[in-house]
C-alpha atoms as a PDB file:
ATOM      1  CA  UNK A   1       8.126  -9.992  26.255  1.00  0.00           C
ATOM      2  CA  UNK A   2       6.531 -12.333  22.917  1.00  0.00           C
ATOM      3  CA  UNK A   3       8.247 -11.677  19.803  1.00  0.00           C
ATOM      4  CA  UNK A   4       8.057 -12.960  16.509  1.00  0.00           C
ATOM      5  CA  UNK A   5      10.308 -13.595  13.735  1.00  0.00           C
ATOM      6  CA  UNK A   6      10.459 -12.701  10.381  1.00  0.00           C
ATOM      7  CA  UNK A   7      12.976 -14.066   8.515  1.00  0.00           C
ATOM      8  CA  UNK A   8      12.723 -12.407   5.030  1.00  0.00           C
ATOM      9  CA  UNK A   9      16.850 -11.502   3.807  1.00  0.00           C
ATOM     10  CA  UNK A  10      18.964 -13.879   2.254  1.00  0.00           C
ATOM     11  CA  UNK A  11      20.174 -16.281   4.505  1.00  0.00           C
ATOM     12  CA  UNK A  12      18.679 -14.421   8.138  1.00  0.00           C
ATOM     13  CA  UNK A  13      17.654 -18.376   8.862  1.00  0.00           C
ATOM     14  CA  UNK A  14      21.153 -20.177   8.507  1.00  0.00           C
ATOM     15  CA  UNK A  15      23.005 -17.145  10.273  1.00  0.00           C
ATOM     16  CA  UNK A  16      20.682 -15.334  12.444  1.00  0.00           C
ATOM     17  CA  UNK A  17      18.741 -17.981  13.592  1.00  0.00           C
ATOM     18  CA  UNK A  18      20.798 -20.875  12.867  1.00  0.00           C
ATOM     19  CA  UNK A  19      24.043 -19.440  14.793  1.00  0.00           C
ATOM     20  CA  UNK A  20      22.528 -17.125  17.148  1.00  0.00           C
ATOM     21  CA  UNK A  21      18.295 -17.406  18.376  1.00  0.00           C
ATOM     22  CA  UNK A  22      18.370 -21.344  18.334  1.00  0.00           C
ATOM     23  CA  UNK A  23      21.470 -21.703  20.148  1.00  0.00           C
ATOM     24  CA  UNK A  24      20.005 -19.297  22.925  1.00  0.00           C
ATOM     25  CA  UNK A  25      16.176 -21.039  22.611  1.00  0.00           C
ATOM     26  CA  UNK A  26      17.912 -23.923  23.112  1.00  0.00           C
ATOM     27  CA  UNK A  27      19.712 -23.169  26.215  1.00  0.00           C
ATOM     28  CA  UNK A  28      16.475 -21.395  27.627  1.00  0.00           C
ATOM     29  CA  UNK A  29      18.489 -18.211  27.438  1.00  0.00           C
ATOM     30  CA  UNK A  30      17.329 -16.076  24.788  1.00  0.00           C
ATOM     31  CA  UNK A  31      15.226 -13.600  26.816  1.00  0.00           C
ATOM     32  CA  UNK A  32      12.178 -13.535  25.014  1.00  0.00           C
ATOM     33  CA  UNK A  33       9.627 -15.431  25.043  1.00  0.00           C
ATOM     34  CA  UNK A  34       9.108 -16.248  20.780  1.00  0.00           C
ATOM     35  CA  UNK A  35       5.699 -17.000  19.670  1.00  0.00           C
ATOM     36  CA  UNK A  36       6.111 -17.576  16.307  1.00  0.00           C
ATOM     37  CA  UNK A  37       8.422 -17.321  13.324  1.00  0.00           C
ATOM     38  CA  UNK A  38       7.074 -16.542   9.480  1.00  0.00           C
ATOM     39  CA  UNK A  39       9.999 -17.767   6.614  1.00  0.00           C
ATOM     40  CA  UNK A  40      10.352 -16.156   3.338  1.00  0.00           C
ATOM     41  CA  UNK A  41      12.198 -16.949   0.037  1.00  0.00           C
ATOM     42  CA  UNK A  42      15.316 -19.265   0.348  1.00  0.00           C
ATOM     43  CA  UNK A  43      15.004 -19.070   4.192  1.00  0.00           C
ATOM     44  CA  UNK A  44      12.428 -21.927   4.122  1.00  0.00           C
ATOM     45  CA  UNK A  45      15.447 -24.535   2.782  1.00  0.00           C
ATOM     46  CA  UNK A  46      16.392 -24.533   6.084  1.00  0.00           C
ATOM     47  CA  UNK A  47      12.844 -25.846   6.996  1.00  0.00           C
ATOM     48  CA  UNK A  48      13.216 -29.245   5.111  1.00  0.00           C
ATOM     49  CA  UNK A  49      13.056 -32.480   6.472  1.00  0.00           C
ATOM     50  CA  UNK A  50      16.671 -33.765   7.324  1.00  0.00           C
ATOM     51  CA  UNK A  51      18.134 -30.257   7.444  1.00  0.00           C
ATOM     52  CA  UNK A  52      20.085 -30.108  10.597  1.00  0.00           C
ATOM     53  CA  UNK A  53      18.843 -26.136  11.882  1.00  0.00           C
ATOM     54  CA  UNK A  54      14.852 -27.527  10.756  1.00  0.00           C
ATOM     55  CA  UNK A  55      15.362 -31.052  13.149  1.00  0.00           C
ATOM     56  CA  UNK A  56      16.786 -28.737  16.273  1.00  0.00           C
ATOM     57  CA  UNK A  57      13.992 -25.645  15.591  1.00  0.00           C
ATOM     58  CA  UNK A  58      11.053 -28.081  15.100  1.00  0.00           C
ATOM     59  CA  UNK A  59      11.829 -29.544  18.057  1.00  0.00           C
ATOM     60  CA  UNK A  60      12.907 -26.439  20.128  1.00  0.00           C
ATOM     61  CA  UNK A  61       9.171 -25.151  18.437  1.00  0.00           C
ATOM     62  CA  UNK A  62       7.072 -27.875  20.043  1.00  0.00           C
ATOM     63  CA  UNK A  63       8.487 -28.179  23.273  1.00  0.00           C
ATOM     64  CA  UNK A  64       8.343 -24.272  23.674  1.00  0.00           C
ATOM     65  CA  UNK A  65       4.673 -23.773  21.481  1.00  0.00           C
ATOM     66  CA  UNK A  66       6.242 -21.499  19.159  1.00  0.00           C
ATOM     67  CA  UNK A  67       4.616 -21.266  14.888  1.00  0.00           C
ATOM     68  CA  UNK A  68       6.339 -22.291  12.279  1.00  0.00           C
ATOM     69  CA  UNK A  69       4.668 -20.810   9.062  1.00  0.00           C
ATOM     70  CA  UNK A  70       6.443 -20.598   5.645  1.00  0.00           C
ATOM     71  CA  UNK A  71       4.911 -18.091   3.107  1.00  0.00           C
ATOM     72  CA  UNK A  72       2.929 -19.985   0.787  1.00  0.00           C
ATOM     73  CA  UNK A  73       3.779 -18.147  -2.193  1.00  0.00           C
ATOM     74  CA  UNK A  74       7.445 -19.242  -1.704  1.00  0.00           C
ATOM     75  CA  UNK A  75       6.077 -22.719  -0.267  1.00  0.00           C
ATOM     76  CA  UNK A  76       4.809 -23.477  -4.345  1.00  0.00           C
ATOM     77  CA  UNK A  77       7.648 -21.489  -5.955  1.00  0.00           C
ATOM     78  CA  UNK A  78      10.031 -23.853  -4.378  1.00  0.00           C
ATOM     79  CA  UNK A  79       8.182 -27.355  -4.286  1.00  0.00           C
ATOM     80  CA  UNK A  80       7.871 -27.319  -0.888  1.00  0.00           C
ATOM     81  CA  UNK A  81       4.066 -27.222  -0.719  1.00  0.00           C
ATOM     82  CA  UNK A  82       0.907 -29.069  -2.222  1.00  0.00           C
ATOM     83  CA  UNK A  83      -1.020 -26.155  -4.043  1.00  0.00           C
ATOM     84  CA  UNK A  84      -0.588 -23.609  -6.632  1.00  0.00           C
ATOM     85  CA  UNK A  85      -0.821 -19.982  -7.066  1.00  0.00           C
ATOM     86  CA  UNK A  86      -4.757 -18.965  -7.287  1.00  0.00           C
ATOM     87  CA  UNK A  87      -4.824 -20.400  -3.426  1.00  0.00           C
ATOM     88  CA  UNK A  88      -2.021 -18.735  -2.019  1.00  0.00           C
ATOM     89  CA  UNK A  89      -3.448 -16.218   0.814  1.00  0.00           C
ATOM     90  CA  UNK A  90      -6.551 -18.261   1.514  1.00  0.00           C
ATOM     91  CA  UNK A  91      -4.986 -21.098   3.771  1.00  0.00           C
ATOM     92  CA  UNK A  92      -5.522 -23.695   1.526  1.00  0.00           C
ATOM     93  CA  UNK A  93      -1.688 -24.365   0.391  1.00  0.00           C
ATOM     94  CA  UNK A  94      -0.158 -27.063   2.398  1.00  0.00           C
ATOM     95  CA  UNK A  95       3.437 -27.717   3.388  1.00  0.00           C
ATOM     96  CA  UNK A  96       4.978 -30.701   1.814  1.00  0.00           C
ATOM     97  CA  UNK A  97       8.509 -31.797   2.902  1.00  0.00           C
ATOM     98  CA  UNK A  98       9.224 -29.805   5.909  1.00  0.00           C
ATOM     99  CA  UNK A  99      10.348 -30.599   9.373  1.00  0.00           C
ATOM    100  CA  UNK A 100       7.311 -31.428  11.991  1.00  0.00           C
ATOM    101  CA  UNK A 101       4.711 -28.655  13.154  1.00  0.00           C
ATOM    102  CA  UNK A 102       5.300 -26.472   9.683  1.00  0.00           C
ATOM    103  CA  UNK A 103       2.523 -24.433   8.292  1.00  0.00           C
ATOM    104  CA  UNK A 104       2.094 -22.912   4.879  1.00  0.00           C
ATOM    105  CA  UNK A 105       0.314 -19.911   4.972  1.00  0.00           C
ATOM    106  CA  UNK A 106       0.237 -15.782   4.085  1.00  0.00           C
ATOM    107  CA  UNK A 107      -0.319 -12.558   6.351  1.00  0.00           C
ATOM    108  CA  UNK A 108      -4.379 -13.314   6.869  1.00  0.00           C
ATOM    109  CA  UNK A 109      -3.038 -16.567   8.483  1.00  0.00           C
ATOM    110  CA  UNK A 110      -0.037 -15.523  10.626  1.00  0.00           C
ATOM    111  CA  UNK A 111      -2.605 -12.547  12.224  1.00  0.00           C
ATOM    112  CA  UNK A 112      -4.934 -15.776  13.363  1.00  0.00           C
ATOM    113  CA  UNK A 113      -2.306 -18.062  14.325  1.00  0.00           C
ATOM    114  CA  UNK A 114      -1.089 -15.473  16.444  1.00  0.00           C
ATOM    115  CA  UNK A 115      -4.256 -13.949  17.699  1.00  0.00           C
ATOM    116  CA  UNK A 116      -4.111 -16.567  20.796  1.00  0.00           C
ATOM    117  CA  UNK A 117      -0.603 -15.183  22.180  1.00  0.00           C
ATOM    118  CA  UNK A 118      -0.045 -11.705  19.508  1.00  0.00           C
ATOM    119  CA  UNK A 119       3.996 -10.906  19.883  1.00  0.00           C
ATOM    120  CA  UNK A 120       4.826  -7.375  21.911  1.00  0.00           C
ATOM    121  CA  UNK A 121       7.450  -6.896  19.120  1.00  0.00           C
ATOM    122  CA  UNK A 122       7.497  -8.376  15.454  1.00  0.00           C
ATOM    123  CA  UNK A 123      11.249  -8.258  14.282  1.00  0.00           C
ATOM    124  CA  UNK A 124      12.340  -9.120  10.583  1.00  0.00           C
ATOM    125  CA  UNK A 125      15.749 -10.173   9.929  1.00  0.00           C
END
């Protein structure tokens, strides 16, 4: 089974992902196969460069071809990406201080990201 992650409640990346889905991707035993994984709000702190969970998922993300894409909205809001408001939704904010392989985008560009390899179950934490 694909899934992909939403991590959209305060602090669902340090806890939920952080304690529990990157120790199991990690170990090759989490039992899904994750395609991608779409951060909201303060869940994209964890995303920075130099931020221990961000290091371990960026690299856990390109060995096992999984999307990192942080809302762009919240991308701006927070510093963390090169754009402002009137292009948020068209793909043209980028992500600016965050770990290897991360994307800034909104829904339009999480549907085509994961057009190639669409999850069987989208779960939102």
């Amino acid at each position: 089974m694909k899934v992909a992650y939403v991590f959209a409640t305060d602090m669902s990346a340090t806890y939920k992902l952080g304690k529990m889905i990157l120790p199991q991707l990690e170990q090759g035993v989490h039992g899904a196969q994750v395609v991608g994984m779409m951060f909201f709000d303060d869940n994209l702190y964890v995303l920075r460069k130099g931020d221990p969970i961000g290091e371990r998922l960026a690299k856990v993300a390109k060995a096992q071809n999984i999307l990192l894409m942080v809302c762009d909205r919240c991308a701006v809001e927070r510093d963390l990406g090169e754009g402002d408001f009137t292009q948020c939704g068209f793909g043209q904010v980028k992500a600016k201080g965050l770990v290897e392989g991360v994307v800034a985008g909104c829904f339009p560009q999480l549907y085509e990201a994961l057009a190639g390899s669409p999850p069987d179950q989208v779960i939102t934490l």
